[in-house]
Protein backbone atom coordinates (compact mmCIF):
# COMPACT_ATOMS: atom_id res chain seq x y z
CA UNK A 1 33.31 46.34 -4.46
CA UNK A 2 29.75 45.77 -3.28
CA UNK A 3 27.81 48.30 -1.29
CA UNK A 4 24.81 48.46 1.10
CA UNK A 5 22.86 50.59 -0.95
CA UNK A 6 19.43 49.28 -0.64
CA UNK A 7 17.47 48.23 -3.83
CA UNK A 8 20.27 49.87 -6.30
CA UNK A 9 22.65 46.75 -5.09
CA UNK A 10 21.35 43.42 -3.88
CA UNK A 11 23.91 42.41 -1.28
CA UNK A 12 21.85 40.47 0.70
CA UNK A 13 21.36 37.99 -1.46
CA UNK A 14 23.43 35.27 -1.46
CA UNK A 15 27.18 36.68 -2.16
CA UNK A 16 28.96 35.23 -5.12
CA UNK A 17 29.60 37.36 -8.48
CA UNK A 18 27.77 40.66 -6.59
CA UNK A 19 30.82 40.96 -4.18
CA UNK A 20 32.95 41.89 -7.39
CA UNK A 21 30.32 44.54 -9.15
CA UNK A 22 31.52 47.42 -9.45
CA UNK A 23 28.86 50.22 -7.93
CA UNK A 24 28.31 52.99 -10.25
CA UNK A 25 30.51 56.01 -10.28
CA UNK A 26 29.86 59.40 -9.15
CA UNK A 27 31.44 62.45 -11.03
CA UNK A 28 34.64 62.53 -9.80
CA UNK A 29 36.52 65.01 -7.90
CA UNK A 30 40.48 65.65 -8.21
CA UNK A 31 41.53 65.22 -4.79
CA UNK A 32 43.18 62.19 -3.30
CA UNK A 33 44.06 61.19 0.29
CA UNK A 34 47.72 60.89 0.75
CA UNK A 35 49.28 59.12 3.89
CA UNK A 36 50.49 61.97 6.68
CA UNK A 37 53.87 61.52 7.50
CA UNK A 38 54.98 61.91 10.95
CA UNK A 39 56.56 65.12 10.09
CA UNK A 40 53.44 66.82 8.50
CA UNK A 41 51.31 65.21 12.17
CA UNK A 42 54.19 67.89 14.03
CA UNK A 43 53.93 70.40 11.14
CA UNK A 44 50.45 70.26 11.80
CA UNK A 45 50.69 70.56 15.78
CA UNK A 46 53.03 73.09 15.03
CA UNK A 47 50.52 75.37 13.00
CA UNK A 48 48.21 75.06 16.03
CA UNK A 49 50.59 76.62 18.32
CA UNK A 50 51.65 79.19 16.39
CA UNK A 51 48.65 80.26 14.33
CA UNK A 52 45.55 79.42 16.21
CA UNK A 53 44.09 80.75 19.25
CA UNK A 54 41.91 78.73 21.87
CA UNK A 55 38.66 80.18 22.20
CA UNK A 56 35.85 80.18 24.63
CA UNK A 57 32.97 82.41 25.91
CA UNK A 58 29.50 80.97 27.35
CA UNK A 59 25.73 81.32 25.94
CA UNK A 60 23.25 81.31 28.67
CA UNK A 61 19.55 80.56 27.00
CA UNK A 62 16.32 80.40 29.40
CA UNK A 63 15.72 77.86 31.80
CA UNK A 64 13.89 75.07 30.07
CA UNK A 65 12.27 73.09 32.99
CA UNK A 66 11.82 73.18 36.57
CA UNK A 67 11.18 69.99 39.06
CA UNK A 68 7.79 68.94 40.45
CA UNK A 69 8.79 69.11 44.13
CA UNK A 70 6.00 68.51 47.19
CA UNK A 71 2.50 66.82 47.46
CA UNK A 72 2.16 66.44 43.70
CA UNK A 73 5.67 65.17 43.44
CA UNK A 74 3.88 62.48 45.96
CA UNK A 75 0.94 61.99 43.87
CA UNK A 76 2.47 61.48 41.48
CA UNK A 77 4.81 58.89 42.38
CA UNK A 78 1.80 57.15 44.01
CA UNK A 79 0.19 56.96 40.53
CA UNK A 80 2.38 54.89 39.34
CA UNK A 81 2.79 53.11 42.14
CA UNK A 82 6.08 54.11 43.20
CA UNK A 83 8.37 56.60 45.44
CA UNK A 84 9.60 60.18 45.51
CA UNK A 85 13.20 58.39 45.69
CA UNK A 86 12.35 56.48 41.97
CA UNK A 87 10.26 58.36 40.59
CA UNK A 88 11.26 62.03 39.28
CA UNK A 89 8.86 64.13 37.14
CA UNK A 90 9.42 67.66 35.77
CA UNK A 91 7.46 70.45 34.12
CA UNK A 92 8.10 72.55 30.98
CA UNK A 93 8.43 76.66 31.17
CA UNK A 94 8.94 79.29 28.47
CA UNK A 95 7.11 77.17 26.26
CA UNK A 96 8.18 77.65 22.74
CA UNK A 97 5.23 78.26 21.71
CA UNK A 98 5.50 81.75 22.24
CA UNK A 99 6.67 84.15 19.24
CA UNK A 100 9.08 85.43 21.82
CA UNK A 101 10.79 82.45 22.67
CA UNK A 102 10.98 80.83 19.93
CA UNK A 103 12.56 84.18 17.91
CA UNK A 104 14.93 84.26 21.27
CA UNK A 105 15.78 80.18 20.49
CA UNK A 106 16.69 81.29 17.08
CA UNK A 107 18.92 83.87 17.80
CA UNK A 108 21.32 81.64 20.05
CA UNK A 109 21.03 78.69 17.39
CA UNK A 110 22.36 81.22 14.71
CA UNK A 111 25.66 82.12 17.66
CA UNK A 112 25.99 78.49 18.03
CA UNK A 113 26.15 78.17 14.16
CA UNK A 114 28.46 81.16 13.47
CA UNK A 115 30.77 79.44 16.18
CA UNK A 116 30.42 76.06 14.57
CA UNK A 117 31.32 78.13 11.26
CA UNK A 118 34.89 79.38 12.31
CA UNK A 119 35.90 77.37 14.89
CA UNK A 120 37.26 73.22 15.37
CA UNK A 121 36.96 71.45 18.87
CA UNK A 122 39.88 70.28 21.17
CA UNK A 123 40.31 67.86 23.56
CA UNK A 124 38.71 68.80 26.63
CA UNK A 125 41.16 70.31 29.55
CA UNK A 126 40.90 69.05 33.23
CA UNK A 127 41.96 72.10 35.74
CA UNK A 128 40.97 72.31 39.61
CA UNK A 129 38.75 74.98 41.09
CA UNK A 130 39.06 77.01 43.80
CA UNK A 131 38.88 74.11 46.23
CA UNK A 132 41.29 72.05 44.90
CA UNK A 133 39.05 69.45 42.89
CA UNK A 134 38.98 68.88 39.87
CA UNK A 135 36.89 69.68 37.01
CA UNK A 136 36.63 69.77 33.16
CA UNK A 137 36.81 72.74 31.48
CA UNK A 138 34.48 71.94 28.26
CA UNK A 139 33.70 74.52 25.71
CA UNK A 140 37.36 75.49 24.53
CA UNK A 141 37.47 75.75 20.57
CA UNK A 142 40.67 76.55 17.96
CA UNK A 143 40.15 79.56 15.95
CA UNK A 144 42.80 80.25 13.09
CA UNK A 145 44.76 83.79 14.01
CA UNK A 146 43.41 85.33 11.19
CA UNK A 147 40.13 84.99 11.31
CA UNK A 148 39.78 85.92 14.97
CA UNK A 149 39.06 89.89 14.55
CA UNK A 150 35.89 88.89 12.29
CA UNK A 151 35.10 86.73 14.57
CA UNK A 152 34.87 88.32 17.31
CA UNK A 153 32.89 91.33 15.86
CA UNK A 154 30.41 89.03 14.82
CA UNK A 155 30.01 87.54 18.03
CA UNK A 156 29.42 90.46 19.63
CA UNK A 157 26.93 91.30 16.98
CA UNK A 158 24.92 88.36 17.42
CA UNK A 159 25.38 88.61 21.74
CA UNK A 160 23.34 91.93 20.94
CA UNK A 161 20.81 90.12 19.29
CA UNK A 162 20.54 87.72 21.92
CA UNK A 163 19.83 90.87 24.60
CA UNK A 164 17.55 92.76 22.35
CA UNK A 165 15.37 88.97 22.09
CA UNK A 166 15.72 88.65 26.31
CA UNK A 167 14.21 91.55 26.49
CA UNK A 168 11.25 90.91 24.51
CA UNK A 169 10.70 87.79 26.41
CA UNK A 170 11.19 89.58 29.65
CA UNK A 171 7.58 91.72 28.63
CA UNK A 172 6.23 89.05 27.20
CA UNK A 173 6.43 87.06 30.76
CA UNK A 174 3.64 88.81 32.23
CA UNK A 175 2.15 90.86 28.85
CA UNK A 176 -0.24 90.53 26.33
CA UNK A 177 2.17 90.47 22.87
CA UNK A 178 1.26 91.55 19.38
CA UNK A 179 2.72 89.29 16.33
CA UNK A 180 1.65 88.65 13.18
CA UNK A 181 1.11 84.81 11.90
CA UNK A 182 2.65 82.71 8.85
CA UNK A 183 -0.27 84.76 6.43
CA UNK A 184 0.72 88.14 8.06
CA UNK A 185 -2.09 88.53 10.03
CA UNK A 186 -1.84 90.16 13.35
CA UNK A 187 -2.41 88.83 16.55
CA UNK A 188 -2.62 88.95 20.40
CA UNK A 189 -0.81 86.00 22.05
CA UNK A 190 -0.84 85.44 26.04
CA UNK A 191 1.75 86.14 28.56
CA UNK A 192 4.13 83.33 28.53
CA UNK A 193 3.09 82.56 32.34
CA UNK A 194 -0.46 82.36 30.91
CA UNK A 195 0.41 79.71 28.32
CA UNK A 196 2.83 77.73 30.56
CA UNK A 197 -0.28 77.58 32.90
CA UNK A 198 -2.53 76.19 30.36
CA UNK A 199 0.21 73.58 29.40
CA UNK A 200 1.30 72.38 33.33
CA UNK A 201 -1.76 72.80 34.86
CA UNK A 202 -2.06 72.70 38.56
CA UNK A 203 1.81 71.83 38.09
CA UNK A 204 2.44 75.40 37.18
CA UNK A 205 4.29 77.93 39.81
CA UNK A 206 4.61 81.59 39.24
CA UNK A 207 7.87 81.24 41.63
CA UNK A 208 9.50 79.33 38.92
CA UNK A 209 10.64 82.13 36.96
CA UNK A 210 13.45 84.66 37.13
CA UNK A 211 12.54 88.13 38.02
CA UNK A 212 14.30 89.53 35.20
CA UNK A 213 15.32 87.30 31.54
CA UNK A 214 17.91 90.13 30.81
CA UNK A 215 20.10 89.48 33.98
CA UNK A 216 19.72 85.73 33.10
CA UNK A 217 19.83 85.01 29.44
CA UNK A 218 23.40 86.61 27.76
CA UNK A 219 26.80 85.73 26.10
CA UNK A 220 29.47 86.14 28.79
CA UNK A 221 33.27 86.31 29.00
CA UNK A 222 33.41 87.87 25.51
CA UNK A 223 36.18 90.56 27.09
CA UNK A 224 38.74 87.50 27.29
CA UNK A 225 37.69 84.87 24.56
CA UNK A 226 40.96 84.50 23.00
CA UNK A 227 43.52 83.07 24.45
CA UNK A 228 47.42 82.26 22.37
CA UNK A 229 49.31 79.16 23.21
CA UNK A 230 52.38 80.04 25.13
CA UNK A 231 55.27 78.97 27.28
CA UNK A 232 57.06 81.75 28.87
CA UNK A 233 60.81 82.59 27.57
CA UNK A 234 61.76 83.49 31.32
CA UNK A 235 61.77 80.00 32.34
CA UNK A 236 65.39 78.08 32.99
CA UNK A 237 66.22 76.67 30.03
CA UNK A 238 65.50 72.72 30.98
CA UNK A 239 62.36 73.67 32.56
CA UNK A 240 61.46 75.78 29.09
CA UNK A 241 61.74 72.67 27.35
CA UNK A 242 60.14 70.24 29.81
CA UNK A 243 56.91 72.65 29.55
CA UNK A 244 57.33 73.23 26.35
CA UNK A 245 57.25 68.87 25.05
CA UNK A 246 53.87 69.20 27.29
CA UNK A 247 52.81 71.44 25.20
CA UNK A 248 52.65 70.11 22.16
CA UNK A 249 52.22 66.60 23.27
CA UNK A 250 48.84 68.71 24.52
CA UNK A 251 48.44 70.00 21.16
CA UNK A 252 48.80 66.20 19.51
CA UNK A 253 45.92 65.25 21.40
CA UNK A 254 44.00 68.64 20.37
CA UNK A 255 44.45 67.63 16.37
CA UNK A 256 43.71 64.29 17.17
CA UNK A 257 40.18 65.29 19.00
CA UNK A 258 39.84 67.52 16.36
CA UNK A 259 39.72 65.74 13.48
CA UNK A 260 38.14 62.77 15.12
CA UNK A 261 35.27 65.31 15.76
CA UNK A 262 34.54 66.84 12.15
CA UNK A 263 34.77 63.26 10.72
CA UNK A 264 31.84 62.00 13.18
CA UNK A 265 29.95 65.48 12.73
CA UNK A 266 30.41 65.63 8.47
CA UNK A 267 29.20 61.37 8.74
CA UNK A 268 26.90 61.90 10.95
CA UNK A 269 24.96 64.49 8.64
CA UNK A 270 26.16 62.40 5.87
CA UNK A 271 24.56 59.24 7.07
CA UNK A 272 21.74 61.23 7.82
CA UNK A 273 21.36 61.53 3.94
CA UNK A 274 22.28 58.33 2.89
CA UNK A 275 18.97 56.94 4.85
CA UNK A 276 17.06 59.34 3.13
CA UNK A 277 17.91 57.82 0.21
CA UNK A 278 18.03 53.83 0.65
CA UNK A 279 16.76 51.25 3.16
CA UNK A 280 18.65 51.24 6.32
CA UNK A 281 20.59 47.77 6.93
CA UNK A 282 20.53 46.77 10.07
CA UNK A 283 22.81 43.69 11.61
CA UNK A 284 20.91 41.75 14.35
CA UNK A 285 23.35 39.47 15.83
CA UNK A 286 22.89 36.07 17.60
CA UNK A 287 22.98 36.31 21.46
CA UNK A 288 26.84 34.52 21.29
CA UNK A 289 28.33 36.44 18.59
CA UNK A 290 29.91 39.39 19.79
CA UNK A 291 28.85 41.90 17.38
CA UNK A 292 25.73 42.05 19.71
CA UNK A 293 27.97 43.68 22.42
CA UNK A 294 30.45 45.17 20.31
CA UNK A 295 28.46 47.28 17.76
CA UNK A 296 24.81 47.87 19.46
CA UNK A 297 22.44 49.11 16.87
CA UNK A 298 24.41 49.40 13.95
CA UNK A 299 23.64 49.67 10.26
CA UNK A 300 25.56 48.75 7.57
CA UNK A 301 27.55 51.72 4.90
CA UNK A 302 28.89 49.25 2.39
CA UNK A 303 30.92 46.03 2.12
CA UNK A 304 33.81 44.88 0.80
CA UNK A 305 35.69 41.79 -0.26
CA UNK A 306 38.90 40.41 2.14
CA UNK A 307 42.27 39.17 1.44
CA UNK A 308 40.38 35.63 1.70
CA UNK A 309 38.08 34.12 -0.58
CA UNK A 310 34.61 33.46 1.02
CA UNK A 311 35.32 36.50 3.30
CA UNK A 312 34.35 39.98 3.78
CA UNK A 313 34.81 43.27 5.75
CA UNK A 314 32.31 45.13 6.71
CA UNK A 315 31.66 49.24 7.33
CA UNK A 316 29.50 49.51 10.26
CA UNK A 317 27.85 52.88 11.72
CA UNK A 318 26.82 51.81 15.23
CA UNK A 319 26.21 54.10 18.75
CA UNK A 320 28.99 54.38 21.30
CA UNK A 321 30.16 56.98 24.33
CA UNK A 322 32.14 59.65 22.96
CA UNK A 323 34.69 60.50 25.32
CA UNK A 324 35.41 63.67 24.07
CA UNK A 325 31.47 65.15 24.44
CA UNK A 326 31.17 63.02 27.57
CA UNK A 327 33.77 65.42 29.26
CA UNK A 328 32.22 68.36 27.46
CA UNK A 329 28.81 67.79 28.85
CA UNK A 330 29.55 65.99 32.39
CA UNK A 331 27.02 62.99 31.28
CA UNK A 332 27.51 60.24 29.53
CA UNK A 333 26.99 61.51 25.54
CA UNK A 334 26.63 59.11 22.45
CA UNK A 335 27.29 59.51 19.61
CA UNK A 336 27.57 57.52 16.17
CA UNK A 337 31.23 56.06 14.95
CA UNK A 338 32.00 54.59 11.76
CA UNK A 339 34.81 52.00 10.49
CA UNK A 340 35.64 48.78 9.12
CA UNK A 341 35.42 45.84 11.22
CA UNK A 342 35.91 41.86 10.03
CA UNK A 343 37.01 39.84 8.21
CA UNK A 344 33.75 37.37 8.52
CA UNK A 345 32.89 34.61 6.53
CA UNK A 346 30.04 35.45 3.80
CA UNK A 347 28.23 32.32 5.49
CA UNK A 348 29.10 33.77 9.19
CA UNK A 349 27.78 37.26 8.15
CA UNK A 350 24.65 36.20 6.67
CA UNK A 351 23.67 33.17 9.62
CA UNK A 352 25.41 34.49 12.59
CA UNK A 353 25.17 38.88 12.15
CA UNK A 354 21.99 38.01 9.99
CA UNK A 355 21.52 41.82 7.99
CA UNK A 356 18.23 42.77 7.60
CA UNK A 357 17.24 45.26 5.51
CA UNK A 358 14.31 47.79 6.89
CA UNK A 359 12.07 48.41 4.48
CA UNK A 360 10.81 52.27 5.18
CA UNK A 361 8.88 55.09 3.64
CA UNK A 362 11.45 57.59 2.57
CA UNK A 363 11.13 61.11 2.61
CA UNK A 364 13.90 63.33 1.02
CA UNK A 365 14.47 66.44 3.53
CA UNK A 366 15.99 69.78 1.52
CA UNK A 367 17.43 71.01 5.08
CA UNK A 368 19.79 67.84 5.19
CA UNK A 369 21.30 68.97 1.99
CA UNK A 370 21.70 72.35 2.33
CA UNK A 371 23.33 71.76 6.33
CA UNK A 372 25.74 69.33 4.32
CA UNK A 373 26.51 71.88 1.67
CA UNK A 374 27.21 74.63 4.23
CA UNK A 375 29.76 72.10 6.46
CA UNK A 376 31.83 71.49 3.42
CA UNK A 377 31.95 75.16 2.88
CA UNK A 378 32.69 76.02 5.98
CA UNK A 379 35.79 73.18 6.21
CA UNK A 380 37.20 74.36 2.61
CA UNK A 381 37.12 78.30 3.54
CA UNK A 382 37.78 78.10 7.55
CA UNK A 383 38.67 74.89 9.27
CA UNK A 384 40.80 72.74 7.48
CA UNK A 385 43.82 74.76 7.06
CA UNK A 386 44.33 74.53 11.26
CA UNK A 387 44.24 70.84 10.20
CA UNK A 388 47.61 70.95 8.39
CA UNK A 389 47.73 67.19 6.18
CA UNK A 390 44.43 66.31 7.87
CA UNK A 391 42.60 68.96 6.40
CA UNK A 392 43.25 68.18 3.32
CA UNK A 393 42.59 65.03 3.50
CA UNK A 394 39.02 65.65 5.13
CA UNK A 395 38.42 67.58 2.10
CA UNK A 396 39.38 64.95 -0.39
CA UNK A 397 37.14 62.40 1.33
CA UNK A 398 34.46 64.39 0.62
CA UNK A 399 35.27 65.82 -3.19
CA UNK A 400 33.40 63.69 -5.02
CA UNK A 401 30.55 63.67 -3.18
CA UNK A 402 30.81 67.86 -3.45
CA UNK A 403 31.35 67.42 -7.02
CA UNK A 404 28.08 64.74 -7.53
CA UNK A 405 25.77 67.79 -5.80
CA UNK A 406 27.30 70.32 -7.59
CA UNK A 407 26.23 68.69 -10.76
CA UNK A 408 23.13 70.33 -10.69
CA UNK A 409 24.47 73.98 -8.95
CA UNK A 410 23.36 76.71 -12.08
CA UNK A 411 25.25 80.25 -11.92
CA UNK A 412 23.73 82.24 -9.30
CA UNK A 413 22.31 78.96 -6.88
CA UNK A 414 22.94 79.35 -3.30
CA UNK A 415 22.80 76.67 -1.10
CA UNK A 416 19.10 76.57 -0.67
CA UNK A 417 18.00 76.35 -3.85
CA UNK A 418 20.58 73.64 -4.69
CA UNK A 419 19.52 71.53 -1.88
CA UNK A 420 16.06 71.96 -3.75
CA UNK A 421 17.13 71.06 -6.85
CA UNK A 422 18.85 67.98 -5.41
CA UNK A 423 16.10 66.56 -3.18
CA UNK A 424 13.66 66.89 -6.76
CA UNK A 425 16.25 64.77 -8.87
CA UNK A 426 16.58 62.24 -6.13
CA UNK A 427 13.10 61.80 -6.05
CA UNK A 428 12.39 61.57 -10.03
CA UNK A 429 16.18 60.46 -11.37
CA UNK A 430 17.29 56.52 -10.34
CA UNK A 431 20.84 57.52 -11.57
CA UNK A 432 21.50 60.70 -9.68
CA UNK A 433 20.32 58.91 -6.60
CA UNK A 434 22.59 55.84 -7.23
CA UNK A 435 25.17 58.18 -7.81
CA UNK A 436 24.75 60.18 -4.63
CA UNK A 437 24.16 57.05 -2.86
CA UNK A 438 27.50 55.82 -4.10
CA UNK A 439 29.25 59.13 -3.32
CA UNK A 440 28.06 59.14 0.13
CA UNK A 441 29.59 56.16 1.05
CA UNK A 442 32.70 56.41 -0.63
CA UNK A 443 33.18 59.67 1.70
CA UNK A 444 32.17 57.92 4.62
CA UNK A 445 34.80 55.51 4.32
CA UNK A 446 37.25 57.73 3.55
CA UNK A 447 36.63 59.75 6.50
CA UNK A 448 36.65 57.09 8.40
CA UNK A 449 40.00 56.08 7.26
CA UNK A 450 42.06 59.71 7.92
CA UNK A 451 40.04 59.37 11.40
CA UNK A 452 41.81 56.27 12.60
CA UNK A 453 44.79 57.48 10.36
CA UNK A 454 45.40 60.54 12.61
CA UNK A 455 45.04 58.51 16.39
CA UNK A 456 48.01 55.95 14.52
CA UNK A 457 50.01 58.68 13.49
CA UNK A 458 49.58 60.63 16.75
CA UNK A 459 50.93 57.43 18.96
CA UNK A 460 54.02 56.89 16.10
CA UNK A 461 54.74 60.43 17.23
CA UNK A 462 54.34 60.11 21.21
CA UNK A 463 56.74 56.57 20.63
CA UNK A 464 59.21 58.66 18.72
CA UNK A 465 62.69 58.31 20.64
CA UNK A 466 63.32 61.72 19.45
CA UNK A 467 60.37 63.15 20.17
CA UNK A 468 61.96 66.38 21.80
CA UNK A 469 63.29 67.05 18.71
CA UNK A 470 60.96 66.62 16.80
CA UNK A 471 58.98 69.11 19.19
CA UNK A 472 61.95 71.57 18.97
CA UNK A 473 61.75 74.74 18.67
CA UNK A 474 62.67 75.63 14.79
């Protein structure tokens, strides 16, 4: 097997003998992927119905921006030649900057990461509002049953912290603040109004902020967060089992957006790493091919030899619309997807998708390692048991990649000071960083793999001619 690993494996030269190298193994982990059976996809759906609960509350932060509106929206427009109509322009307020904001920024981060912590996405639900229309209802989240009491206390606890920071910023808006700087020396920093002045100049509007943070800036709908997954037993019997199938052919598609969404989120931060450690590969296609189209800015994981002689597959991280987020947000959102695409001749991939390799000054970042370590903790202990055969294999794919950073994990290490340790051997060791390298894409591809494995499954299931049955109640 050959790999894209930058200087450790020289793929880009012509391939002959270097397609059949084998790239040097990482410590290996015990798990293996096994192939989910369409009875452990409705086990799985099952387990979400009857042990998980949806859900959802809502973080409101401070208002980040305001629009230039009048004579200087004009003038500004003019400058550049152009109309009110093309030409948009916006100013910046509650300018991080301040010790106030930024301490209030870092209290909703560390919500939106206890959240992350506990809880898996699902696919997005479209319900009308009060007028009829309809909307989608982004936001929603799985929680396992058991976990929910913890949760919830902790989320209250942090919604607290979030108050007690709004209402320092609310002083701060119009007062003087005392702080003390990264050598513990106190200081006096401006109102926030005075420092957004001094950043949007004649730009800036005292009218542009709320009369009181506090009544703004909250966690809401805490009081009804959870929600159980239910289809009343009062119903007629046929209509029971009509809303029922819908039900769990709902709950399919939640698994399947579910694990689709912590394979792109643990590659994403895995790719991440993986450039931090080699030169990116880039392909740059000729106008006709249609890899140009097809797979717009996209790097090359690894390669692979096909069926064929002469021919090869390639695994390809490139940017595309995710539906999924795109519903979430209301706006078009990208995001990065992964998987195998050929085969292509060798002489095809070299002349016609032409890889380049992009040779760049890399910088090994501790905080990439440790927000990897803590994902794979956080799937092991919390998500991937509402994940059923899925889960498990999600935390195969990534076991020997686990096990190559744990290598250097001494009694007593937390996460920190293993990233640390990690980012100091990559930079001095050639071996550890082939290994991790190596690691790294091997979990890649496996993810990959139990992310299209789970959208196959899923449609074997929907085809099922006894799908009611296999729905049934137990």
């Amino acid at each position: 097997m050959s790999g894209t690993l930058g200087s450790f494996f020289k793929v880009y030269e012509p391939m002959t003998s270097t397609m059949t190298k084998p790239a040097p193994k990482a410590q290996s982990g015990k798990k293996q992927l096994k192939v989910v059976t369409l009875e452990e996809h409705v086990s799985a759906v099952k387990s979400l119905k009857e042990k998980c609960f949806e859900v959802q509350f809502t973080v409101h932060g401070l208002p980040k921006s305001r629009k230039i509106g009048g004579k200087m929206a004009t003038e500004i427009a003019k400058s550049v030649k152009g109309k009110t109509k093309g030409v948009r322009a916006s100013k910046s307020i509650f300018t991080s900057e301040h010790p106030a904001v930024s301490e209030l920024n870092a209290v909703i981060r560390q919500l939106d990461e206890y959240r992350n912590a506990f809880t898996i996405v699902k696919s997005a639900d479209v319900v009308e509002d009060d007028s009829g229309k309809s909307k989608i209802l982004g936001g929603v989240r799985l929680i396992f049953e058991a976990d929910h009491q913890e949760f919830y206390e902790g989320v209250i606890e942090r919604a607290k912290r979030i108050t007690d920071a709004a209402a320092k910023v609310q002083h701060a808006v119009d007062h003087e603040t005392t702080h003390y700087d990264k050598k513990n020396q106190q200081i006096i920093v401006p109102s926030i109004k005075e420092m957004d002045k001094m950043n949007c100049g004649d730009a800036w509007d005292a009218s542009d902020y709320p009369e009181d943070v506090t009544k703004v800036v909250g966690v809401t709908g805490t009081d009804e967060m959870f929600r159980e997954y239910h289809v009343s037993t009062k119903l007629a019997p046929e209509i029971y089992a009509r809303a029922e199938q819908r039900l769990m052919e709902k709950l399919s598609g939640d698994l399947e957006a579910a694990t689709v969404r912590m394979v792109d989120d643990l590659n994403r931060g895995f790719g991440t790493l993986l450039n931090e450690l080699v030169n990116r590969v880039r392909i740059d296609p000729v106008a006709d091919h249609p890899w140009k189209a097809l797979y717009p800015d996209a790097e090359v994981i690894k390669t692979k030899p096909a069926e064929t002689e002469d021919e090869i597959y390639v695994y390809l991280s490139y940017k595309t619309y995710d539906t999924e987020l795109s519903k979430e947000a209301g706006k078009p959102v990208q995001t990065r997807k992964t998987h195998w695409v050929g085969p292509i001749s060798e002489k095809a991939y070299q002349e016609k998708v032409r890889p380049t390799e992009v040779d760049e000054q890399k910088k090994i970042f501790p905080n990439v390692i440790e927000g990897i370590l803590k994902e794979m903790q956080e799937i092991r202990t919390k998500k991937k048991q509402m994940l059923g055969a899925y889960g498990d294999n999600i935390d195969a794919s990534f076991d020997n990649l686990a096990a190559t950073l744990d290598k250097l994990r001494k009694h007593g290490d937390d996460n920190a000071s293993l990233a640390q340790k990690v980012a100091t051997e990559v930079k001095s060791g050639v071996s550890y960083r082939k290994d991790l390298a190596t690691a790294i894409t091997d979990a890649m591809e496996k993810l990959g793999s139990t992310a299209e494995e789970v959208r196959v499954v899923r449609r074997k299931v929907m085809g099922a001619k006894k799908f009611q049955e296999m729905f049934g109640k137990e």
